[in-house]
N, C-alpha and C. Protein backbone atom coordinates (compact mmCIF):
# COMPACT_ATOMS: atom_id res chain seq x y z
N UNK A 1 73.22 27.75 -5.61
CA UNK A 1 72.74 26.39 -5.53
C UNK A 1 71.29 26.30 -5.99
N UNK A 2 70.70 25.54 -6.75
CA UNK A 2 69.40 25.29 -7.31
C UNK A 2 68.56 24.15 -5.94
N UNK A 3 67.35 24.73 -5.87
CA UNK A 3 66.55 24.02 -5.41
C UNK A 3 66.26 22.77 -5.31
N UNK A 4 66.01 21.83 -4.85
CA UNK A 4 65.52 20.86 -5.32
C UNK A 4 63.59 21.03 -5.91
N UNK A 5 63.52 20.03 -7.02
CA UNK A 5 61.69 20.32 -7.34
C UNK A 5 60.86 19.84 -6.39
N UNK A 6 59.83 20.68 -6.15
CA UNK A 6 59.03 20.05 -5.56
C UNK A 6 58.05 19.33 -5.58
N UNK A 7 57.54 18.42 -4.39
CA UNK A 7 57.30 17.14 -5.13
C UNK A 7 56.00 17.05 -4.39
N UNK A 8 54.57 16.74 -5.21
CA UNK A 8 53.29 16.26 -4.18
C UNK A 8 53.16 15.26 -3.80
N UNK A 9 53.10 15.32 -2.17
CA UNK A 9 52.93 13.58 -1.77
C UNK A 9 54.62 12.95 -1.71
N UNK A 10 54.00 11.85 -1.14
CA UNK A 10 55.27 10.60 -1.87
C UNK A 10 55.70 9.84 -2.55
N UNK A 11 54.37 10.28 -3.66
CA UNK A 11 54.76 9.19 -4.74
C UNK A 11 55.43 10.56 -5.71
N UNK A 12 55.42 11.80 -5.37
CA UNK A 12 55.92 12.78 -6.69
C UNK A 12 55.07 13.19 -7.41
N UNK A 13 55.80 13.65 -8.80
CA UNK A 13 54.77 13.91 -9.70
C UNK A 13 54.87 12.98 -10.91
N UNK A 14 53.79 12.48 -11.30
CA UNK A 14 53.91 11.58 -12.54
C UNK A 14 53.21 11.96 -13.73
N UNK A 15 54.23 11.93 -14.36
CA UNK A 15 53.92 12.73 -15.25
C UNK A 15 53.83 11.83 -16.62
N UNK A 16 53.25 11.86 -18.20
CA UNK A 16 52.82 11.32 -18.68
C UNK A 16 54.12 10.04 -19.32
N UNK A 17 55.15 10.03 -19.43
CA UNK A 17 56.49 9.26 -19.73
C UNK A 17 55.93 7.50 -18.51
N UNK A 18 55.94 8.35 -17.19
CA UNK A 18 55.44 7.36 -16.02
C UNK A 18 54.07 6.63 -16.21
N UNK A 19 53.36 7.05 -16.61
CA UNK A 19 51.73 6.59 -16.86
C UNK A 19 52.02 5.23 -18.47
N UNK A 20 52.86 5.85 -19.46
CA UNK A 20 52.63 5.27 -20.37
C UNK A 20 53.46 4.09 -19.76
N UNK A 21 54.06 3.98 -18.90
CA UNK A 21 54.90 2.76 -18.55
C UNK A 21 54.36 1.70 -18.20
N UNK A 22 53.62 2.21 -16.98
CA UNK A 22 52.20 1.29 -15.87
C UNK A 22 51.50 1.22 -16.98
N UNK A 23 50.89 1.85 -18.09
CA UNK A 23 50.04 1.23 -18.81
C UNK A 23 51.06 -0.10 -19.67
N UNK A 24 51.66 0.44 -20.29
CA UNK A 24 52.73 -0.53 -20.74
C UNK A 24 52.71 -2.10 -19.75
N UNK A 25 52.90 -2.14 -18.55
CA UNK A 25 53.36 -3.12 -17.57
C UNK A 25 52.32 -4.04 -17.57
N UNK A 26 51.32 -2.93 -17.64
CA UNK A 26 49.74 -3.50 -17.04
C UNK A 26 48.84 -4.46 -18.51
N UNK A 27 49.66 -3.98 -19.54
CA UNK A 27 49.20 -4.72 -20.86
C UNK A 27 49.78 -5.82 -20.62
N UNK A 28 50.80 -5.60 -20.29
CA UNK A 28 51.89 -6.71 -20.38
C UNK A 28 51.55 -8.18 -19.70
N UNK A 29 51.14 -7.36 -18.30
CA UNK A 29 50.45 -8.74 -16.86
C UNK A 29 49.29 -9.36 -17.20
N UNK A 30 47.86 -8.56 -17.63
CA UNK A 30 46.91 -9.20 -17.92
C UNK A 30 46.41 -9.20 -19.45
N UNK A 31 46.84 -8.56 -20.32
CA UNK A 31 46.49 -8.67 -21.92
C UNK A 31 45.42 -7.97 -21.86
N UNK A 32 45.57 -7.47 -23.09
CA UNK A 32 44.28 -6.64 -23.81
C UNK A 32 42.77 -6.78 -23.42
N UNK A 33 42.21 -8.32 -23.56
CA UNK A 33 41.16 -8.53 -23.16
C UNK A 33 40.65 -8.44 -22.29
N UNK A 34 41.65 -8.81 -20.88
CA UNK A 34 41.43 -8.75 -19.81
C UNK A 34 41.54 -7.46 -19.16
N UNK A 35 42.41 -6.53 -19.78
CA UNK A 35 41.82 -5.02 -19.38
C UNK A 35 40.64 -4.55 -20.13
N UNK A 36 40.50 -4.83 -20.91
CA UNK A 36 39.15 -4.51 -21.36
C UNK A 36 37.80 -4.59 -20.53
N UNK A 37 37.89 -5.74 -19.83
CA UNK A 37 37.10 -6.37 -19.43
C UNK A 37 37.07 -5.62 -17.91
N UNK A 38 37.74 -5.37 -17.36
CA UNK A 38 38.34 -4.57 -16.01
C UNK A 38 38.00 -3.40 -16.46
N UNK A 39 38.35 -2.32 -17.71
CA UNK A 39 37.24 -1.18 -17.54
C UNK A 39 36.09 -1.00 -17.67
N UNK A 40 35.21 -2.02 -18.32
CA UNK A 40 34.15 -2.33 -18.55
C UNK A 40 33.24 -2.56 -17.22
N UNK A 41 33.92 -3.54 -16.79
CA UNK A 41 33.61 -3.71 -15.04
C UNK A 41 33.87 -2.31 -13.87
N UNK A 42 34.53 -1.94 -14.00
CA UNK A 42 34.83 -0.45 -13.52
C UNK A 42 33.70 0.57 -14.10
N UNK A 43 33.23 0.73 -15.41
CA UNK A 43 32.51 1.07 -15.72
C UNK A 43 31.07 1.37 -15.15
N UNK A 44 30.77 -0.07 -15.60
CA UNK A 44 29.03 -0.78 -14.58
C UNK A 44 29.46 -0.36 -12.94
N UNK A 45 30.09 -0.82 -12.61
CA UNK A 45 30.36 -0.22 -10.89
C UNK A 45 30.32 0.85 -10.72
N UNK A 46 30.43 2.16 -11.36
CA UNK A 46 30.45 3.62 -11.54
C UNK A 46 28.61 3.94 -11.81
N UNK A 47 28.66 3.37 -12.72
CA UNK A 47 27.23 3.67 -13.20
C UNK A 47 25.95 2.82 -12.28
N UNK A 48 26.29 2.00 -11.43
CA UNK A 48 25.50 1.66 -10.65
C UNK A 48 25.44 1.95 -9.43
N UNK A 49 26.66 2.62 -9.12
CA UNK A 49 26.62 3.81 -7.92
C UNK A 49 26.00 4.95 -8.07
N UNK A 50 26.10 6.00 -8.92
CA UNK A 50 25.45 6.62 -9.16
C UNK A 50 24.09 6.58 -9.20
N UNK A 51 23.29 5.48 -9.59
CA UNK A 51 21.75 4.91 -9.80
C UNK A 51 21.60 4.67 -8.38
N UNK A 52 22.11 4.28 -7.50
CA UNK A 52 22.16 3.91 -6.45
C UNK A 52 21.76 5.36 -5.62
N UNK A 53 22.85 5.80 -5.73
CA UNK A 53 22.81 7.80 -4.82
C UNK A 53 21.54 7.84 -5.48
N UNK A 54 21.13 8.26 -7.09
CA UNK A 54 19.74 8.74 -6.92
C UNK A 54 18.76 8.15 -6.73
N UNK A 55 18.53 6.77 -6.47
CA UNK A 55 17.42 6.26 -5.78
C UNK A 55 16.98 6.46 -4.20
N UNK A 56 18.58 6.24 -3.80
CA UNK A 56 18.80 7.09 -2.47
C UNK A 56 17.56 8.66 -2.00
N UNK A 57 18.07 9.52 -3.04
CA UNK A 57 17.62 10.72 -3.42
C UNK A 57 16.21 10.74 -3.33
N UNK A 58 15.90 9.91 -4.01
CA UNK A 58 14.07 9.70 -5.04
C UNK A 58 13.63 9.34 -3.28
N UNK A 59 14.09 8.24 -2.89
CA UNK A 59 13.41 7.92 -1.37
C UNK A 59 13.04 8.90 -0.34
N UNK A 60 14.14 9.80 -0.15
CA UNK A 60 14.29 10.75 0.74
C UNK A 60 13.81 11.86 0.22
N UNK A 61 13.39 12.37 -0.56
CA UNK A 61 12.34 13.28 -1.01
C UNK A 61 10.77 12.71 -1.15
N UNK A 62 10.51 10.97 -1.17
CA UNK A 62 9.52 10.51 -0.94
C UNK A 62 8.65 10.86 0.37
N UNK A 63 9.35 10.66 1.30
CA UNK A 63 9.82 10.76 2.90
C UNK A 63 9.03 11.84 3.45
N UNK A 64 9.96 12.66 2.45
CA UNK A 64 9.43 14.12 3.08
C UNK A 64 8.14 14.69 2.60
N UNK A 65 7.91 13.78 1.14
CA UNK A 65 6.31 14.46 1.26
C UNK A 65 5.34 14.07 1.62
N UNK A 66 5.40 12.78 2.04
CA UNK A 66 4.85 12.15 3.12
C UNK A 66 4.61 13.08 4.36
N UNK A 67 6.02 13.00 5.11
CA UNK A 67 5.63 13.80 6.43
C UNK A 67 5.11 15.63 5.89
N UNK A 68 5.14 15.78 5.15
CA UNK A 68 4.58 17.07 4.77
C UNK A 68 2.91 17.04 4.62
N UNK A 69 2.43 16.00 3.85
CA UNK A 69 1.50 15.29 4.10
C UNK A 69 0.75 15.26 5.70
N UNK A 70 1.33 14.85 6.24
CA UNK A 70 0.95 14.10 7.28
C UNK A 70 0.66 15.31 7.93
N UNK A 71 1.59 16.49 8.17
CA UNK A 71 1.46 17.52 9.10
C UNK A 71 0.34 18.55 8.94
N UNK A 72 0.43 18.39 7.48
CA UNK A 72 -1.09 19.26 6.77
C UNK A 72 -2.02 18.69 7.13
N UNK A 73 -2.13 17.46 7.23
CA UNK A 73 -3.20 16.73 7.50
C UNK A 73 -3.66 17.21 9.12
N UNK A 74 -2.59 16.77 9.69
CA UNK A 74 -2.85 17.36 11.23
C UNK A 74 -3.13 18.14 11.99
N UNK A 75 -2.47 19.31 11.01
CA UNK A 75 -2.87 20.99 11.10
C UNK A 75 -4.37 21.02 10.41
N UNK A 76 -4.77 20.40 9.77
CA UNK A 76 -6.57 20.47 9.13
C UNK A 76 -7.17 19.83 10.22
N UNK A 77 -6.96 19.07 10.51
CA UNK A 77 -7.64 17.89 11.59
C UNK A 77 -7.92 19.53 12.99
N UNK A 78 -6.41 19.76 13.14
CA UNK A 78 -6.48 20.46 14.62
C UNK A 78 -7.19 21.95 14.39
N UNK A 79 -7.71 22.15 12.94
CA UNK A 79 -8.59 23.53 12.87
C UNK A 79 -9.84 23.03 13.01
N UNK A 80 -10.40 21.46 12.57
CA UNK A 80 -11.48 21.24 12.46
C UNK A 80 -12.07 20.86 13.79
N UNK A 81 -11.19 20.70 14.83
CA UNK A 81 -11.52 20.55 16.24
C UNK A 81 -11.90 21.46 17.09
């Protein structure tokens, strides 16, 4: 008796026959332009997350040289006392 295949998840495996379909469907529902316009938008949302995390980044290394700052400062202060 043969196995059955095995399968990831519950949606299976999809493999490229399945993809060209949903793309197929998905031309079909909103037209060319309007996917266009949806990866484009997907796009900017990607790339403004990212800008986002490293500003994030830029802050929190601000932060710290500040309080690095500050402690040197304190440690000079508490020799000069």
């Amino acid at each position: 008796m043969r196995k059955p295949a095995a399968t990831k998840g519950p949606m299976g495996n999809i493999g490229p026959g399945e993809l060209l379909i949903i793309a197929l469907i998905a031309l079909l529902i909103f037209g060319a332009g309007r996917i266009a316009d949806i990866g484009k938008g997907l796009g900017q949302g990607i790339k403004n997350f990212k800008e986002g995390l490293n500003e994030g980044d830029a802050e929190k290394a601000a932060v710290k040289e500040k309080e690095k700052k500050a402690a040197k400062k304190r440690v000079e202060s508490e020799d000069d006392a």
